[in-house]
C-alpha atoms as a PDB file:
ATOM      1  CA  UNK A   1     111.699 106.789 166.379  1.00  0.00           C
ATOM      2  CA  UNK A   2     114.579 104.303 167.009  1.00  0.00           C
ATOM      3  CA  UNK A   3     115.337 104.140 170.876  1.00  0.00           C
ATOM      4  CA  UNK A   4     119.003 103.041 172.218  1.00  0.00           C
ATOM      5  CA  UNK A   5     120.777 103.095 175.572  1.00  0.00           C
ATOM      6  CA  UNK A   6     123.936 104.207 176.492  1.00  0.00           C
ATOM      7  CA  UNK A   7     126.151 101.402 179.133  1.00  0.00           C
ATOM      8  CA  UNK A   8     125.571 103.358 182.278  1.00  0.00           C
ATOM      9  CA  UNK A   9     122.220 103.277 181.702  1.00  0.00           C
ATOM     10  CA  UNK A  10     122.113  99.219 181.266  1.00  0.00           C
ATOM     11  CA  UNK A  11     123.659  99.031 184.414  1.00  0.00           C
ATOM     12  CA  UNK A  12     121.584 101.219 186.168  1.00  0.00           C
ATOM     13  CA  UNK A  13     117.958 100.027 184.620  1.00  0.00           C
ATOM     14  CA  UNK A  14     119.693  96.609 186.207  1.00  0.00           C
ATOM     15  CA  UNK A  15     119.942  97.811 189.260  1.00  0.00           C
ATOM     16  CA  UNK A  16     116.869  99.292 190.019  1.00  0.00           C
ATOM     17  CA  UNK A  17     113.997  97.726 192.327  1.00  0.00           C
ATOM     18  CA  UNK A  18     111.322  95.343 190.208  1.00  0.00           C
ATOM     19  CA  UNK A  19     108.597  98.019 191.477  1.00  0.00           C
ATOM     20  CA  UNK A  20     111.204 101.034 190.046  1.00  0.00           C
ATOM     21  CA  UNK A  21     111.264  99.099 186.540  1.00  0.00           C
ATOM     22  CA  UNK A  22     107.484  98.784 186.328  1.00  0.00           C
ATOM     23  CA  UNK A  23     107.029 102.158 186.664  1.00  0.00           C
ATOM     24  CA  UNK A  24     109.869 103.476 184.306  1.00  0.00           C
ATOM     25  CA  UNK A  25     108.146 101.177 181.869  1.00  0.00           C
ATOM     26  CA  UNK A  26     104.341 102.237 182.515  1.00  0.00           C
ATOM     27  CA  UNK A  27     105.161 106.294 182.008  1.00  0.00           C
ATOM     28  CA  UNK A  28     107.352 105.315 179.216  1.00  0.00           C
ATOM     29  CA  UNK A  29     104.616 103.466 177.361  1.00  0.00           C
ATOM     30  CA  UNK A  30     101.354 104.859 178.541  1.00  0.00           C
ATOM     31  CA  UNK A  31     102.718 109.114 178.270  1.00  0.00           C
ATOM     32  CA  UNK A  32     106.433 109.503 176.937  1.00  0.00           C
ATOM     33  CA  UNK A  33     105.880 107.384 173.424  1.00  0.00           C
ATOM     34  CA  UNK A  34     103.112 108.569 172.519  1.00  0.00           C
ATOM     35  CA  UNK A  35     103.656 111.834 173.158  1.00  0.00           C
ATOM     36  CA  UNK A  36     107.127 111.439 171.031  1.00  0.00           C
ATOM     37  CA  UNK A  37     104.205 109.539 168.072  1.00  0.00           C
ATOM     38  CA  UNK A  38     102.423 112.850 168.395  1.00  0.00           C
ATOM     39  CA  UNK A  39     105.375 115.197 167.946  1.00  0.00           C
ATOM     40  CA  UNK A  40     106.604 116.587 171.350  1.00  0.00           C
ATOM     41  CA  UNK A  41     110.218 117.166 170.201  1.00  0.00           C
ATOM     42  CA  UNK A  42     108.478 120.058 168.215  1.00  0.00           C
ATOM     43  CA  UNK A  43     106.453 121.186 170.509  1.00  0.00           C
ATOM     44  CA  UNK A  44     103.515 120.762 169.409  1.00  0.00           C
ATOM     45  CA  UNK A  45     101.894 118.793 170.948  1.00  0.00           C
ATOM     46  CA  UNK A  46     103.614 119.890 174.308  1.00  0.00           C
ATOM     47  CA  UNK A  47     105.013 117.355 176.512  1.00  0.00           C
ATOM     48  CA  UNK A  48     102.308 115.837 178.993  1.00  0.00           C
ATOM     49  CA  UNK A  49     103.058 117.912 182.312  1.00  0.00           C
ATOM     50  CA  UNK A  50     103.176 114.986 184.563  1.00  0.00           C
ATOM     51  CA  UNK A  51     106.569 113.757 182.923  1.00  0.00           C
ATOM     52  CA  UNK A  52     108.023 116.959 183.908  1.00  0.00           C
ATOM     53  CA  UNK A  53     110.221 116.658 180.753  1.00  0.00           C
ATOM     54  CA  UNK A  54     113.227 119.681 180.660  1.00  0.00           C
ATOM     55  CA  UNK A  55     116.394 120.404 178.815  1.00  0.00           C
ATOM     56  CA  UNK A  56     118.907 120.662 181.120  1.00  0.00           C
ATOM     57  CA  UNK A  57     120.876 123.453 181.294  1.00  0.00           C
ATOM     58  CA  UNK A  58     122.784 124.496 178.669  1.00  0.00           C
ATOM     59  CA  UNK A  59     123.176 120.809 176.913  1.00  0.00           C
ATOM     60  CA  UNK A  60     121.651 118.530 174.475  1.00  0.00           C
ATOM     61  CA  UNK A  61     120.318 116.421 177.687  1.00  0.00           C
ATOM     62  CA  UNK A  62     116.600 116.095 178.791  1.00  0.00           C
ATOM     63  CA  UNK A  63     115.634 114.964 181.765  1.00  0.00           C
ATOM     64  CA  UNK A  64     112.380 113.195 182.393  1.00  0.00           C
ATOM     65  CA  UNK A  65     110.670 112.395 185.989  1.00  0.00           C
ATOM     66  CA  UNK A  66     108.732 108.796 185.823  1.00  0.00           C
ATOM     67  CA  UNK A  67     108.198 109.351 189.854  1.00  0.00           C
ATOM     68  CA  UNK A  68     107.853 111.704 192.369  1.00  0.00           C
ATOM     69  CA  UNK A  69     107.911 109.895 195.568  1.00  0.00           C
ATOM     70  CA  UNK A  70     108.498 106.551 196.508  1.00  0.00           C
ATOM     71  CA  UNK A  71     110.869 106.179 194.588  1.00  0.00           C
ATOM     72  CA  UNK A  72     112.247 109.881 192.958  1.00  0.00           C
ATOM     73  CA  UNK A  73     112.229 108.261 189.490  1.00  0.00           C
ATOM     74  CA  UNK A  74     114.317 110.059 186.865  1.00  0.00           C
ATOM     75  CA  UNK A  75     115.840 109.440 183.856  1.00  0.00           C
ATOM     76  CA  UNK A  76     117.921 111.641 180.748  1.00  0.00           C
ATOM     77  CA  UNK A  77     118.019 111.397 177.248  1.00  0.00           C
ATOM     78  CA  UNK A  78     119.446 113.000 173.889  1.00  0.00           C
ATOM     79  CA  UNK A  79     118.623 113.039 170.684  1.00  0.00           C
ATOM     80  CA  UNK A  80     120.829 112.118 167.376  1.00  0.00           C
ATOM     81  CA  UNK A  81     120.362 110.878 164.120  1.00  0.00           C
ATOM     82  CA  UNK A  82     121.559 107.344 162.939  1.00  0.00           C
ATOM     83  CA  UNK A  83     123.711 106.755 159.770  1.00  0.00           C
ATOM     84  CA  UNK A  84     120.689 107.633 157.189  1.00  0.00           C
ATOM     85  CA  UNK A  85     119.559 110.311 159.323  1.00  0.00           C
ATOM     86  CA  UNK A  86     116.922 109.048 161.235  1.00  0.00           C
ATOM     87  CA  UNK A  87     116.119 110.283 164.569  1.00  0.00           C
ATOM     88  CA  UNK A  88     117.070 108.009 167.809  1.00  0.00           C
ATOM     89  CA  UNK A  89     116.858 108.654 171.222  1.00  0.00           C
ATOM     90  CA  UNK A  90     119.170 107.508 173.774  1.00  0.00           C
ATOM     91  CA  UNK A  91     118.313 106.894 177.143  1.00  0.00           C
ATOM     92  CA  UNK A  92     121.803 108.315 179.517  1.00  0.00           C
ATOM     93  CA  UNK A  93     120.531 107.953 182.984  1.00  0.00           C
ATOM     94  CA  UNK A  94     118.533 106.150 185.258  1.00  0.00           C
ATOM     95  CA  UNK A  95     117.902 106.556 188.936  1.00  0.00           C
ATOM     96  CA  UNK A  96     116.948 109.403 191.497  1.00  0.00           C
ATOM     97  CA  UNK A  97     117.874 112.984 191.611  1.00  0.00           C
ATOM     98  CA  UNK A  98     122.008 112.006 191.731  1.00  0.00           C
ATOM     99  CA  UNK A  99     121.620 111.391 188.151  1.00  0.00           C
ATOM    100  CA  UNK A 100     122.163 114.608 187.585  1.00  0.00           C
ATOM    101  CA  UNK A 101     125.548 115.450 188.763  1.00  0.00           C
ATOM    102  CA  UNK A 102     126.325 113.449 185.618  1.00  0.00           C
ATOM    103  CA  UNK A 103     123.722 113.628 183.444  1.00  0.00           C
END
């Protein structure tokens, strides 16, 4: 699966703590890809509880925790297909729990 980022995510993945980044990075690698290799998006497998991975209310958006505490790590993403209909995700948000107010 192709992976992109939307602006306001750049700027936010720029702003956040060295620490912040190396965790974002760690779940993303060692639980969210390879759960998206195995087939999460279908459901089966499901996605690995810790990521606490939701669609938010009545959108397109997911939302995915990378932290609990220390810092509240949280990120969205939606899914669309690229000009020969290939799947890509793009990563919206990055930051704590405010993220949502404009997901």
């Amino acid at each position: 699966m192709k992976l992109d980022t939307q602006p306001v995510f750049d700027r936010e993945y720029a702003r956040l703590p060295r620490e912040h980044k190396k965790l974002f990075r760690a779940a993303l690698h060692e639980h969210f890809l390879p759960a998206v290799d195995s087939g999460a998006f279908t459901g089966n497998p499901p996605w690995p509880t810790r990521l606490r991975i939701h669609r938010i209310a009545d959108t397109s958006i997911y939302s995915l925790t990378w932290s609990f505490t220390g810092p509240d790590g949280r990120a969205t993403f939606h899914l669309e297909s690229d000009d020969e209909g290939d799947p890509v995700l793009v990563w919206r948000r990055i930051g704590t729990h405010e993220i949502y107010d404009r997901p």
